[in-house]
PDB file of N, CA and C in Angstrom:
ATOM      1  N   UNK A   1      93.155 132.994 101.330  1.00  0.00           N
ATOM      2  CA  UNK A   1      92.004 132.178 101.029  1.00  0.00           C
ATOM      3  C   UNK A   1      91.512 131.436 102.272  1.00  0.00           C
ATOM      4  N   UNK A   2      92.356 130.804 102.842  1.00  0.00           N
ATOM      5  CA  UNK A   2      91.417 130.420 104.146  1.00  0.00           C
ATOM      6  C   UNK A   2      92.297 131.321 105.383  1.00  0.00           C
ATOM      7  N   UNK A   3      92.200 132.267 105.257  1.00  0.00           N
ATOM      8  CA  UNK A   3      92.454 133.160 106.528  1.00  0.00           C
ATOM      9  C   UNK A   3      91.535 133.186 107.709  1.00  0.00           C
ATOM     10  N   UNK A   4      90.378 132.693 107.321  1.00  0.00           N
ATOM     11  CA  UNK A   4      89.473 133.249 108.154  1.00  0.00           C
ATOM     12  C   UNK A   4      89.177 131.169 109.392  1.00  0.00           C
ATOM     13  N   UNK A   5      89.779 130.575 108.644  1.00  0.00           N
ATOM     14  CA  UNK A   5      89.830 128.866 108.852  1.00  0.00           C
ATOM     15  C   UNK A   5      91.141 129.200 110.149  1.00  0.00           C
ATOM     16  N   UNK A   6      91.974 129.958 110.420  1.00  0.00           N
ATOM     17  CA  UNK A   6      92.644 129.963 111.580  1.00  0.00           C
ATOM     18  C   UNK A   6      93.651 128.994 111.200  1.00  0.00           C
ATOM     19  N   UNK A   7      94.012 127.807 112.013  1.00  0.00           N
ATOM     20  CA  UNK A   7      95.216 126.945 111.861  1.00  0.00           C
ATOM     21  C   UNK A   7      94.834 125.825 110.562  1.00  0.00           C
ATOM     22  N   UNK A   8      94.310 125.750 110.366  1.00  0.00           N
ATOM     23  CA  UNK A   8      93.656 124.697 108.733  1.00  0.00           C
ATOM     24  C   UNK A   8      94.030 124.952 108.071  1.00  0.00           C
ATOM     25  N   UNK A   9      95.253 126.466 107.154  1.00  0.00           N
ATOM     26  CA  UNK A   9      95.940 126.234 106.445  1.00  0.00           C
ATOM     27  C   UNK A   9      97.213 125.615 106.596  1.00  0.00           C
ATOM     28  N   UNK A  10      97.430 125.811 108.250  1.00  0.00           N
ATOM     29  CA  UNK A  10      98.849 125.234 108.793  1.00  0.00           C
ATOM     30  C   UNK A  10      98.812 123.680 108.222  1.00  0.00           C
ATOM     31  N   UNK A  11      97.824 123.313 109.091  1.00  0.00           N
ATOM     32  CA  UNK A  11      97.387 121.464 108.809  1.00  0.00           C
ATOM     33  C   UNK A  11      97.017 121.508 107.619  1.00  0.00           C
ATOM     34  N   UNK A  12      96.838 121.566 106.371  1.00  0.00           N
ATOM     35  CA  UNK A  12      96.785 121.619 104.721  1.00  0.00           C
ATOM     36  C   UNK A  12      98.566 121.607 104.657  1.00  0.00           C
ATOM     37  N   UNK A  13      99.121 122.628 104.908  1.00  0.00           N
ATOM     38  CA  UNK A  13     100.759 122.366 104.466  1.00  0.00           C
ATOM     39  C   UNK A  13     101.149 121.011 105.651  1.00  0.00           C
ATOM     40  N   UNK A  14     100.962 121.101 106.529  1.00  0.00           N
ATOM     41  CA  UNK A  14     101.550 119.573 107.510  1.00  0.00           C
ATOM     42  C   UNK A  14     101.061 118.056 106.497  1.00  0.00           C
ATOM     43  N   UNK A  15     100.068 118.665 106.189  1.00  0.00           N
ATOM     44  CA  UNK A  15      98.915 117.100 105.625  1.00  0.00           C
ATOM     45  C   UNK A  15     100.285 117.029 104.004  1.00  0.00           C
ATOM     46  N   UNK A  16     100.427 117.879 103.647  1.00  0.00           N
ATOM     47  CA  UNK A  16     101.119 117.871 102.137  1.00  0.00           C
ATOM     48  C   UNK A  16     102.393 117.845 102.933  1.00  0.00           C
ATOM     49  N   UNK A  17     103.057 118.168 103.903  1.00  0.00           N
ATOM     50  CA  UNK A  17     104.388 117.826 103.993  1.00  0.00           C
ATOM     51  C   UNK A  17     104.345 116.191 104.410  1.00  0.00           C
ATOM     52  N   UNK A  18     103.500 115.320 105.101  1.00  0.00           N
ATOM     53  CA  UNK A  18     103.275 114.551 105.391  1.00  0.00           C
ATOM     54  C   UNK A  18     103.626 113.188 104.144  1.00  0.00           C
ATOM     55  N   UNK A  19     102.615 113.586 103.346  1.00  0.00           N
ATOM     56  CA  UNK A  19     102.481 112.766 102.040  1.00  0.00           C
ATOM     57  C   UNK A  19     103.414 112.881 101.186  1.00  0.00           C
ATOM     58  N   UNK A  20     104.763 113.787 101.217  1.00  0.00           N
ATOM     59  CA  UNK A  20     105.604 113.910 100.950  1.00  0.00           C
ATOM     60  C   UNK A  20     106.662 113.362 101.371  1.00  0.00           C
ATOM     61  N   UNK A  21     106.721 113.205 102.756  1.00  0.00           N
ATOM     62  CA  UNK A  21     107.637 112.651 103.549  1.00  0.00           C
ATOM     63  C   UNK A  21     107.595 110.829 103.326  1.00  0.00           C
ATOM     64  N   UNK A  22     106.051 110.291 102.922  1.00  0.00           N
ATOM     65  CA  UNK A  22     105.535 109.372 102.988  1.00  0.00           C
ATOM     66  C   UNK A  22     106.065 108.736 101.743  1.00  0.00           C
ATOM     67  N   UNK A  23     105.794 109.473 100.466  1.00  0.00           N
ATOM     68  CA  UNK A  23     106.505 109.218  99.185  1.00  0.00           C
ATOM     69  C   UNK A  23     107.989 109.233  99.132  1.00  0.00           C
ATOM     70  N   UNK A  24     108.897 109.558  99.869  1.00  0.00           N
ATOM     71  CA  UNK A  24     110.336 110.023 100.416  1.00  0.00           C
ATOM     72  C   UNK A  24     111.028 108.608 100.542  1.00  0.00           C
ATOM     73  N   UNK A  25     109.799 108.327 101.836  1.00  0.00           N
ATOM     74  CA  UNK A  25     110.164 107.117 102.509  1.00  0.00           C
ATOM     75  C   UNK A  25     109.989 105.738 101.442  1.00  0.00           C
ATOM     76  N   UNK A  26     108.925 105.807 101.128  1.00  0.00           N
ATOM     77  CA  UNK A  26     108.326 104.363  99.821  1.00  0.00           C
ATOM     78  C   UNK A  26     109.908 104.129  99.211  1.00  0.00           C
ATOM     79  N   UNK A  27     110.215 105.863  98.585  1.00  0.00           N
ATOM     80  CA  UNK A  27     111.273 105.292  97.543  1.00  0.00           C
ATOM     81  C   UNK A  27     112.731 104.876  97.568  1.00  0.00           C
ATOM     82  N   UNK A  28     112.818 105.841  99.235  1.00  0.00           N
ATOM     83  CA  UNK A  28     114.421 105.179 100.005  1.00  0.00           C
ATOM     84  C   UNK A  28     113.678 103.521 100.033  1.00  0.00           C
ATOM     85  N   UNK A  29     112.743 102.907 100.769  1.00  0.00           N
ATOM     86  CA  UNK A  29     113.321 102.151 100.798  1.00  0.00           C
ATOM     87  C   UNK A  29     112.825 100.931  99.515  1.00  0.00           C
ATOM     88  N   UNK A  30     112.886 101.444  98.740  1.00  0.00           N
ATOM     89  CA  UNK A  30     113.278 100.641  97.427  1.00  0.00           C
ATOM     90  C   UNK A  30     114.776 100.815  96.736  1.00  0.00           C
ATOM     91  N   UNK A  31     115.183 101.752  97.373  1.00  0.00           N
ATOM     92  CA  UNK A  31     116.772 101.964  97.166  1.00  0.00           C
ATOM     93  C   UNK A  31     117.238 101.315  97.848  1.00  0.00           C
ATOM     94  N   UNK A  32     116.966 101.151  99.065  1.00  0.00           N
ATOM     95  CA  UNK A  32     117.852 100.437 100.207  1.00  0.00           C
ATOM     96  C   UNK A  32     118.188  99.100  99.647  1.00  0.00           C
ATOM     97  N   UNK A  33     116.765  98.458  98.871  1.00  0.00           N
ATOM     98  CA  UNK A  33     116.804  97.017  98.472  1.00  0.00           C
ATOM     99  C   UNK A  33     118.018  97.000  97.081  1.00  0.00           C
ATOM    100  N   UNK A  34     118.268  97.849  96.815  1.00  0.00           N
ATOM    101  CA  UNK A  34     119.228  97.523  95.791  1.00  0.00           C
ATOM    102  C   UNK A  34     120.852  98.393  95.927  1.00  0.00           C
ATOM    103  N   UNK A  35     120.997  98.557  97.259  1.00  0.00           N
ATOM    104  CA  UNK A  35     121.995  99.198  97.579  1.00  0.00           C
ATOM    105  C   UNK A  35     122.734  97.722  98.539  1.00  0.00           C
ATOM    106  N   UNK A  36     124.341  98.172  98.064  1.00  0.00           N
ATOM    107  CA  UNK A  36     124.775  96.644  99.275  1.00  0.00           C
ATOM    108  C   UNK A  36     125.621  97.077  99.927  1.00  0.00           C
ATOM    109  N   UNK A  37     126.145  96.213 100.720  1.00  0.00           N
ATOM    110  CA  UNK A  37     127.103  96.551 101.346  1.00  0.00           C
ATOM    111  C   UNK A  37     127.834  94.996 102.196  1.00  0.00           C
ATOM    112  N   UNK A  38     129.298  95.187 102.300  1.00  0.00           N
ATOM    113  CA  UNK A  38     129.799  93.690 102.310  1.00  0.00           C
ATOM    114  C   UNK A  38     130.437  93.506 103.698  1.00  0.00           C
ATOM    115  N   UNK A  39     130.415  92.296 104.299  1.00  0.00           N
ATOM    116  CA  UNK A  39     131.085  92.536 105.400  1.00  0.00           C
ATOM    117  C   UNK A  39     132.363  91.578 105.290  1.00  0.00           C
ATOM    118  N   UNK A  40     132.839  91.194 106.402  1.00  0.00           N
ATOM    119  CA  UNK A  40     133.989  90.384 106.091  1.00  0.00           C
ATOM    120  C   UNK A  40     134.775  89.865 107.557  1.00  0.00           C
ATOM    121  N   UNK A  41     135.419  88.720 107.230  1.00  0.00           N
ATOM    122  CA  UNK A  41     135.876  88.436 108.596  1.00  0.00           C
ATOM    123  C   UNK A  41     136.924  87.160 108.440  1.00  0.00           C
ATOM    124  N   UNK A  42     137.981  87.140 109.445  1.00  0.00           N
ATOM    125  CA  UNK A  42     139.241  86.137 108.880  1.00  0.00           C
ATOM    126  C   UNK A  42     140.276  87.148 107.822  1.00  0.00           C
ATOM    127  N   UNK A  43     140.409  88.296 108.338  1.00  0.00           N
ATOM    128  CA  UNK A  43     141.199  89.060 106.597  1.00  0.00           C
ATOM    129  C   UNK A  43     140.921  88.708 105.364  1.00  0.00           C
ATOM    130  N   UNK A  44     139.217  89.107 105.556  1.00  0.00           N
ATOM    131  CA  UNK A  44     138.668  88.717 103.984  1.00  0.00           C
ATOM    132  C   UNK A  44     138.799  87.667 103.882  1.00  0.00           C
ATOM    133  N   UNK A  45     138.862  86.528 104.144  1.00  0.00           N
ATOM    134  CA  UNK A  45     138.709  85.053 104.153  1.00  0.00           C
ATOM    135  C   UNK A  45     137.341  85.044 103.733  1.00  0.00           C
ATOM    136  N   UNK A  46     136.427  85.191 104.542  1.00  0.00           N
ATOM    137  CA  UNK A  46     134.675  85.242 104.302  1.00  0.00           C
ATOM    138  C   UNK A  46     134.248  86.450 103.981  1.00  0.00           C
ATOM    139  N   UNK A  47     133.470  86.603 103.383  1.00  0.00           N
ATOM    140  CA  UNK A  47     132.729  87.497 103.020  1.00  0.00           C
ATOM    141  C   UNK A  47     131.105  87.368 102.452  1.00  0.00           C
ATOM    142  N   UNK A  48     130.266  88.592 103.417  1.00  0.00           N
ATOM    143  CA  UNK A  48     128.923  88.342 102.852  1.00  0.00           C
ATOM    144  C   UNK A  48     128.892  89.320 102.454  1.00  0.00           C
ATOM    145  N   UNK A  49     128.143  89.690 101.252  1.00  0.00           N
ATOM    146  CA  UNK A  49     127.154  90.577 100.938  1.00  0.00           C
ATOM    147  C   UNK A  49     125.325  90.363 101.779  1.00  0.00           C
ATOM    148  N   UNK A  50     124.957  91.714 101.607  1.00  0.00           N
ATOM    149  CA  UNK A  50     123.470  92.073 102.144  1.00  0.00           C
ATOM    150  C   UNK A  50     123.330  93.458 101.302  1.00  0.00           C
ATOM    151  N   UNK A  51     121.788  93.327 101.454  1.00  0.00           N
ATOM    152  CA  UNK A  51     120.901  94.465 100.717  1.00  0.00           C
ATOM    153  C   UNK A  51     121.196  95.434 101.630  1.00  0.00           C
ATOM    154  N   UNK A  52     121.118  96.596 101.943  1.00  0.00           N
ATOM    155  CA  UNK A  52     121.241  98.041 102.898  1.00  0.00           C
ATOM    156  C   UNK A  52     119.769  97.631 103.753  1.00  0.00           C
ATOM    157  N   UNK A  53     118.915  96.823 103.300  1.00  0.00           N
ATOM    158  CA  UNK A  53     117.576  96.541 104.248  1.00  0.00           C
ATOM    159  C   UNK A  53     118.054  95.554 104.670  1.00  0.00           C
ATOM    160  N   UNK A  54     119.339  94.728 104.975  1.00  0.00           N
ATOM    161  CA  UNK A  54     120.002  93.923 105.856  1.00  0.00           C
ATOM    162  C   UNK A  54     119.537  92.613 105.109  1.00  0.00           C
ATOM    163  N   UNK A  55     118.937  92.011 103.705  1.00  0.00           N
ATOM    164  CA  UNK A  55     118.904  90.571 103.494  1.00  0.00           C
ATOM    165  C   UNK A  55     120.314  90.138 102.867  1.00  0.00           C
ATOM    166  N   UNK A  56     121.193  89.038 103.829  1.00  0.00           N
ATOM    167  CA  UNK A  56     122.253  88.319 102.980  1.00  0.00           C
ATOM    168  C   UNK A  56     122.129  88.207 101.320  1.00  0.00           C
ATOM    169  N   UNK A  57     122.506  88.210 100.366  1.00  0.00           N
ATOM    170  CA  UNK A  57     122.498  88.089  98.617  1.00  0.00           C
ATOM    171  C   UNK A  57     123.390  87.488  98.272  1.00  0.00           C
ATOM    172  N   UNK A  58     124.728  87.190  99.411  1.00  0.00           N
ATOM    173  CA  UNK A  58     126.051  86.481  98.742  1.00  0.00           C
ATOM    174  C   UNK A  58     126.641  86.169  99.906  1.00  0.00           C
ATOM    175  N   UNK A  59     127.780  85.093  99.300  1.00  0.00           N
ATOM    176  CA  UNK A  59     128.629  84.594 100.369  1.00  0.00           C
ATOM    177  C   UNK A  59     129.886  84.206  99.479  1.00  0.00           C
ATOM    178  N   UNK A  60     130.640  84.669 100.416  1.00  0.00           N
ATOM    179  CA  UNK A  60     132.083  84.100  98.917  1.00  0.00           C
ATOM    180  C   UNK A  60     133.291  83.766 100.350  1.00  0.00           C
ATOM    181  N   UNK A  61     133.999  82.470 100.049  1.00  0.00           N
ATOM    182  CA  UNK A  61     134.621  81.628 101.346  1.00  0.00           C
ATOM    183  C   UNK A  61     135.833  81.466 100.315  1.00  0.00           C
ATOM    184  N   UNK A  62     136.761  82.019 100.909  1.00  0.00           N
ATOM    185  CA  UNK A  62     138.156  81.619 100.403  1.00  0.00           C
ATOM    186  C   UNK A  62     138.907  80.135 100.350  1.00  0.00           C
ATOM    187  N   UNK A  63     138.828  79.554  99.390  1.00  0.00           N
ATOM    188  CA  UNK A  63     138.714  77.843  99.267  1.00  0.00           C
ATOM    189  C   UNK A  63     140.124  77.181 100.411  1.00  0.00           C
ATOM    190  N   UNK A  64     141.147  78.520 100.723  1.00  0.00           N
ATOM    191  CA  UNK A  64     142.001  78.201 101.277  1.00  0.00           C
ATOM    192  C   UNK A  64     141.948  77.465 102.994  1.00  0.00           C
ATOM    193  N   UNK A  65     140.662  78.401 103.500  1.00  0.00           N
ATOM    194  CA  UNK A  65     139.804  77.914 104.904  1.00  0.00           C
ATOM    195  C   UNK A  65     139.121  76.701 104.567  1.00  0.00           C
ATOM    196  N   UNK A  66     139.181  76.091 103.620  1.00  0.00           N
ATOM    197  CA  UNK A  66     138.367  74.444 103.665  1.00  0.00           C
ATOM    198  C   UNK A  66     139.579  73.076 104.582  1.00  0.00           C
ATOM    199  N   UNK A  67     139.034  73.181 105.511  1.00  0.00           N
ATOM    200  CA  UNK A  67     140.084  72.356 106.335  1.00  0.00           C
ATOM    201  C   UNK A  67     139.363  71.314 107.288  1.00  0.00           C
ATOM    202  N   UNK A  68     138.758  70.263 107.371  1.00  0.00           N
ATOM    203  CA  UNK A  68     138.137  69.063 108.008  1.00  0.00           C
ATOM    204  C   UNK A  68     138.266  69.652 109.446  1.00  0.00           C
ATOM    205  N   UNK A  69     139.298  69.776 110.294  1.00  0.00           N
ATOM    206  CA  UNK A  69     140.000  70.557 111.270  1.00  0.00           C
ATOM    207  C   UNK A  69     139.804  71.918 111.975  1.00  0.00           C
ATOM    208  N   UNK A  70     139.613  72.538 110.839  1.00  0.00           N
ATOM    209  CA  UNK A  70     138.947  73.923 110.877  1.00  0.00           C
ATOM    210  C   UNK A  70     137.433  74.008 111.114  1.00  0.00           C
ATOM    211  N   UNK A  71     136.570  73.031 110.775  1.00  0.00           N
ATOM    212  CA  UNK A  71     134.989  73.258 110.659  1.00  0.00           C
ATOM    213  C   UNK A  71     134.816  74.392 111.831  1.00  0.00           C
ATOM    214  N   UNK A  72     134.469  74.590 113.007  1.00  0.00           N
ATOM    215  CA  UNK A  72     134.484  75.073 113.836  1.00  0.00           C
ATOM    216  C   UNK A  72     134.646  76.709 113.670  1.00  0.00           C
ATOM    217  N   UNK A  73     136.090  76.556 113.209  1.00  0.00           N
ATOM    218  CA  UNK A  73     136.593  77.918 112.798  1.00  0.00           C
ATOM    219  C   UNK A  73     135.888  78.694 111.773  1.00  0.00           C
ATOM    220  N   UNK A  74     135.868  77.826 110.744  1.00  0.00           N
ATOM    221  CA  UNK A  74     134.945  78.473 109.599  1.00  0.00           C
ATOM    222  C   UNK A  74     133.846  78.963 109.940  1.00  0.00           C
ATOM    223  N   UNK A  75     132.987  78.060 110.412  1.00  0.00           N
ATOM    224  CA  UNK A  75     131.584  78.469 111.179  1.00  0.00           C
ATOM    225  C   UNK A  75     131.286  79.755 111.390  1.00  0.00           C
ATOM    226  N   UNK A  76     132.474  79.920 112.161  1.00  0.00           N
ATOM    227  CA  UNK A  76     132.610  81.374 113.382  1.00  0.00           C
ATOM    228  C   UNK A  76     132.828  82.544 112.199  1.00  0.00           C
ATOM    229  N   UNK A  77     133.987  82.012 111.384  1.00  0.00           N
ATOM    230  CA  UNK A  77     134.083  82.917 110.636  1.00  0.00           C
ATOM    231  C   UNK A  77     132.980  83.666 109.226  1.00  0.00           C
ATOM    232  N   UNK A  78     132.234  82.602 109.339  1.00  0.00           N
ATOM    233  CA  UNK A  78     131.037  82.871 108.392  1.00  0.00           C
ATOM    234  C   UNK A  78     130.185  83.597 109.160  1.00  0.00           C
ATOM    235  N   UNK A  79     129.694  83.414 110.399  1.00  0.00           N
ATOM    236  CA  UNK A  79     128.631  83.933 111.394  1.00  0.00           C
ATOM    237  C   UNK A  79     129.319  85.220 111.555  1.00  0.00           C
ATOM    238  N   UNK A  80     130.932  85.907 111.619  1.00  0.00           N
ATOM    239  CA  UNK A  80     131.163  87.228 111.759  1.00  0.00           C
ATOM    240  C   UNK A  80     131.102  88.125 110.661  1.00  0.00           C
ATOM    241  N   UNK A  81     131.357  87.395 109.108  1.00  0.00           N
ATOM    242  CA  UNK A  81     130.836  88.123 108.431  1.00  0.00           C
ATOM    243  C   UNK A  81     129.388  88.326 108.310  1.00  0.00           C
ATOM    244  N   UNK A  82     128.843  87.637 108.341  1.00  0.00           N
ATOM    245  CA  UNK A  82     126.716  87.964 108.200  1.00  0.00           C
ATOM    246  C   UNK A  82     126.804  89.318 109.248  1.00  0.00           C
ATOM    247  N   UNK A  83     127.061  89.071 110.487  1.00  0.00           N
ATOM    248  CA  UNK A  83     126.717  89.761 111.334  1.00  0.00           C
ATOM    249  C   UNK A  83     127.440  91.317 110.633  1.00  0.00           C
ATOM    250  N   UNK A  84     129.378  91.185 110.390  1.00  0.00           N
ATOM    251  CA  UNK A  84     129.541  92.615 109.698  1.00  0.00           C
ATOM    252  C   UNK A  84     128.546  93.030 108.654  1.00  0.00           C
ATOM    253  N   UNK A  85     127.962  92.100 107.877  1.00  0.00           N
ATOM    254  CA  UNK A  85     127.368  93.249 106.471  1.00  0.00           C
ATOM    255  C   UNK A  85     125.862  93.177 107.265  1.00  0.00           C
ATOM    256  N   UNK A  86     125.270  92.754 107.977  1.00  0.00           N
ATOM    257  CA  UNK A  86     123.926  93.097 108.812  1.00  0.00           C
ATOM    258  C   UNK A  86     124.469  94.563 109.294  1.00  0.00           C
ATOM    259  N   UNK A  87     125.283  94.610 110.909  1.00  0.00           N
ATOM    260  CA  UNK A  87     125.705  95.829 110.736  1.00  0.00           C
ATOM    261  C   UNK A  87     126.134  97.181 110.354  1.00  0.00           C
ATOM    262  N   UNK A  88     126.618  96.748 108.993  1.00  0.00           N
ATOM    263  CA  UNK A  88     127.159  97.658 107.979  1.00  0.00           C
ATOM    264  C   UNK A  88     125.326  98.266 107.012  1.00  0.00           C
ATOM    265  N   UNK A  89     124.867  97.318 107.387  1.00  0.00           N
ATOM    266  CA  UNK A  89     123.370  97.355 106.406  1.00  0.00           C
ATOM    267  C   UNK A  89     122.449  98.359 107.156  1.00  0.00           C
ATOM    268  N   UNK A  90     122.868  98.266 108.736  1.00  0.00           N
ATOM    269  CA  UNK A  90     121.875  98.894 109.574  1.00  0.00           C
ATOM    270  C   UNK A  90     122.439 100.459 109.491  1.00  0.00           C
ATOM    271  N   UNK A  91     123.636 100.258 109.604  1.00  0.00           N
ATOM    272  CA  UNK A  91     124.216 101.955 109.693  1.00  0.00           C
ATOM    273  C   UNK A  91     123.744 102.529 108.337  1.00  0.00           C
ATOM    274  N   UNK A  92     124.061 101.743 107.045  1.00  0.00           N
ATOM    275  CA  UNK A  92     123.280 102.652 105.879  1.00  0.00           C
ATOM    276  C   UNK A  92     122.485 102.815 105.302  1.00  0.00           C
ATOM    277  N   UNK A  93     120.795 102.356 106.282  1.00  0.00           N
ATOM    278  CA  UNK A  93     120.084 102.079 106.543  1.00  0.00           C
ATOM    279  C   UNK A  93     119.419 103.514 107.194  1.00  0.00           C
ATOM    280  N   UNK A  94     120.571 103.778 108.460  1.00  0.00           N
ATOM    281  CA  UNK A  94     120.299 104.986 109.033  1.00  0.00           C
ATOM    282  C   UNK A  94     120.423 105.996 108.176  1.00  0.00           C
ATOM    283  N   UNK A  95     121.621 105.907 107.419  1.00  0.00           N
ATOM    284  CA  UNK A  95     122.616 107.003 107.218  1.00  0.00           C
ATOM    285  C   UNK A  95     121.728 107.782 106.218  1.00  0.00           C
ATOM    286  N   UNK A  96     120.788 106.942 105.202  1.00  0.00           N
ATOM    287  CA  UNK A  96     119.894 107.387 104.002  1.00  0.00           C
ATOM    288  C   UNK A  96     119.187 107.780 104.557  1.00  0.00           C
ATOM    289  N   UNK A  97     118.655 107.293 105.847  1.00  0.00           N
ATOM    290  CA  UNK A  97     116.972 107.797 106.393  1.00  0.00           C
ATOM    291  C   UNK A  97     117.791 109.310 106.874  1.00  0.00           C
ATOM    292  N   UNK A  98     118.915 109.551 107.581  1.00  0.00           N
ATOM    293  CA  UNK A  98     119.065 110.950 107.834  1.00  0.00           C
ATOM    294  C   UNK A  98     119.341 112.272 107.164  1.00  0.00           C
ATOM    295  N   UNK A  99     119.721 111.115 105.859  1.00  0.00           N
ATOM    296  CA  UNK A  99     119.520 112.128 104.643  1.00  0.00           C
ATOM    297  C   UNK A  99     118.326 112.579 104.350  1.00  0.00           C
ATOM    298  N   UNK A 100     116.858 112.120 104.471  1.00  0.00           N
ATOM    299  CA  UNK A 100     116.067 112.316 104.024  1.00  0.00           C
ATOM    300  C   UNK A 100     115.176 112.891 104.825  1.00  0.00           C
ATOM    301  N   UNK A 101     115.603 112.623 106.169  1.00  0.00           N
ATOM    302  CA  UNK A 101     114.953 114.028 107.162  1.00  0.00           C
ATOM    303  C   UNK A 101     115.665 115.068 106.913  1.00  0.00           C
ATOM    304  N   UNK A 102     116.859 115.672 106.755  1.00  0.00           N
ATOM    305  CA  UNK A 102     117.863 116.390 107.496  1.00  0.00           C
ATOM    306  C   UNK A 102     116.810 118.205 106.699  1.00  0.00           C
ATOM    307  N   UNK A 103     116.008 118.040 106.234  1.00  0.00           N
ATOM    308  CA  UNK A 103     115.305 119.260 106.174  1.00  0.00           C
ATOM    309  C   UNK A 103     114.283 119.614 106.753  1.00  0.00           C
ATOM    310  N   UNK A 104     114.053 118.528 107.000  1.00  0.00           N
ATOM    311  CA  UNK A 104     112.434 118.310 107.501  1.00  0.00           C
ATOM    312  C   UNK A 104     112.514 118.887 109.303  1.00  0.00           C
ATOM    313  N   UNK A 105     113.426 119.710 109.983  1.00  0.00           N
ATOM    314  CA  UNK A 105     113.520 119.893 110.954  1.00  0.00           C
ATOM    315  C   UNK A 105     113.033 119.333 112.233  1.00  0.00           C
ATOM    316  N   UNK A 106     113.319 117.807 111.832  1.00  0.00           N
ATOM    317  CA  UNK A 106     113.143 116.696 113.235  1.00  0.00           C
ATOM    318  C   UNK A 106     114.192 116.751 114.255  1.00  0.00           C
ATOM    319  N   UNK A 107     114.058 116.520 115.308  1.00  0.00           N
ATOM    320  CA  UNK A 107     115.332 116.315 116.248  1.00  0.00           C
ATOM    321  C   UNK A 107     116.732 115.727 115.334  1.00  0.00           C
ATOM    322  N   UNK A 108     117.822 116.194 115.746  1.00  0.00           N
ATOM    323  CA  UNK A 108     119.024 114.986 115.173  1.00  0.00           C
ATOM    324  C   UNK A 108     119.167 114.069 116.075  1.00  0.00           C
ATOM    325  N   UNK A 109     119.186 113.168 115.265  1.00  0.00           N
ATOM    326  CA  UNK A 109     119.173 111.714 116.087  1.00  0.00           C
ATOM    327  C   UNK A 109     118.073 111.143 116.096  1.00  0.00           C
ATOM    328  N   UNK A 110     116.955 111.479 115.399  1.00  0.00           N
ATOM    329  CA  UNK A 110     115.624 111.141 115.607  1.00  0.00           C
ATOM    330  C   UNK A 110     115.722 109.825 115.255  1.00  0.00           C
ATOM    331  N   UNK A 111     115.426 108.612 115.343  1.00  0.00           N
ATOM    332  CA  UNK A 111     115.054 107.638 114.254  1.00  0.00           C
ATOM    333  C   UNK A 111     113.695 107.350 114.149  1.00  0.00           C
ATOM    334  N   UNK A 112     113.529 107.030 112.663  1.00  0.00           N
ATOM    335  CA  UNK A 112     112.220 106.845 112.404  1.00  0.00           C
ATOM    336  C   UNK A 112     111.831 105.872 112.294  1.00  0.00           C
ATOM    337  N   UNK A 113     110.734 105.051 112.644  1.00  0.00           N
ATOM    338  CA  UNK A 113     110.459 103.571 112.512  1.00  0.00           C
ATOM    339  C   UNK A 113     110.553 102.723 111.347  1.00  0.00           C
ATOM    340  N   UNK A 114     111.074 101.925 111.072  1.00  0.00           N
ATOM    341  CA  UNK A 114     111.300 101.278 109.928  1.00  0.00           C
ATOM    342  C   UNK A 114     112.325  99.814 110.177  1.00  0.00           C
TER     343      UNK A 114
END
């Protein structure tokens, strides 16, 4: 049907793989927002939760680290968990987006903006 249009059926399937890829993306990342992941620090002493799109949702402090003495310590230890479940949020963050290329024959390793 458009044989005679040259590369315009190519760009018709690119334009529909496009809007596909586009709808792909919308709905990972509405998954991401309800996917978690926890970090932790002190041997589980602290612990945060975060969304897989990296927002904190929880914090849970082992009542045993409440020490006048300690403030300092705690601190640190609260600031290493945020940072583990941020981290942990970013890798599965990636890890879904490479699921969702891995057909789409992009470079590996590509990352996509987001």
């Amino acid at each position: 049907m458009l044989k005679g249009l040259g590369g315009l059926g190519d760009m018709a399937k690119i334009m529909k793989q496009a809007q596909e890829m586009q709808t792909k993306m919308a709905e990972m990342q509405e998954a991401l927002e309800t996917m978690t992941v926890e970090g932790a620090s002190g041997a589980g002493l602290v612990k945060a939760t975060a969304t897989a799109k990296g927002e904190l949702i929880g914090l849970n402090i082992d009542p045993s680290i409440f020490n006048e003495d300690d403030k300092e310590v705690v601190e640190d230890l609260i600031l290493a968990a945020i940072k583990d479940a941020q981290s942990k949020a970013q890798e599965k963050s990636q890890e879904e987006m490479a699921k969702l290329t891995e057909g789409m024959g992009l470079p590996p390793g590509m990352k996509m903006p987001f």
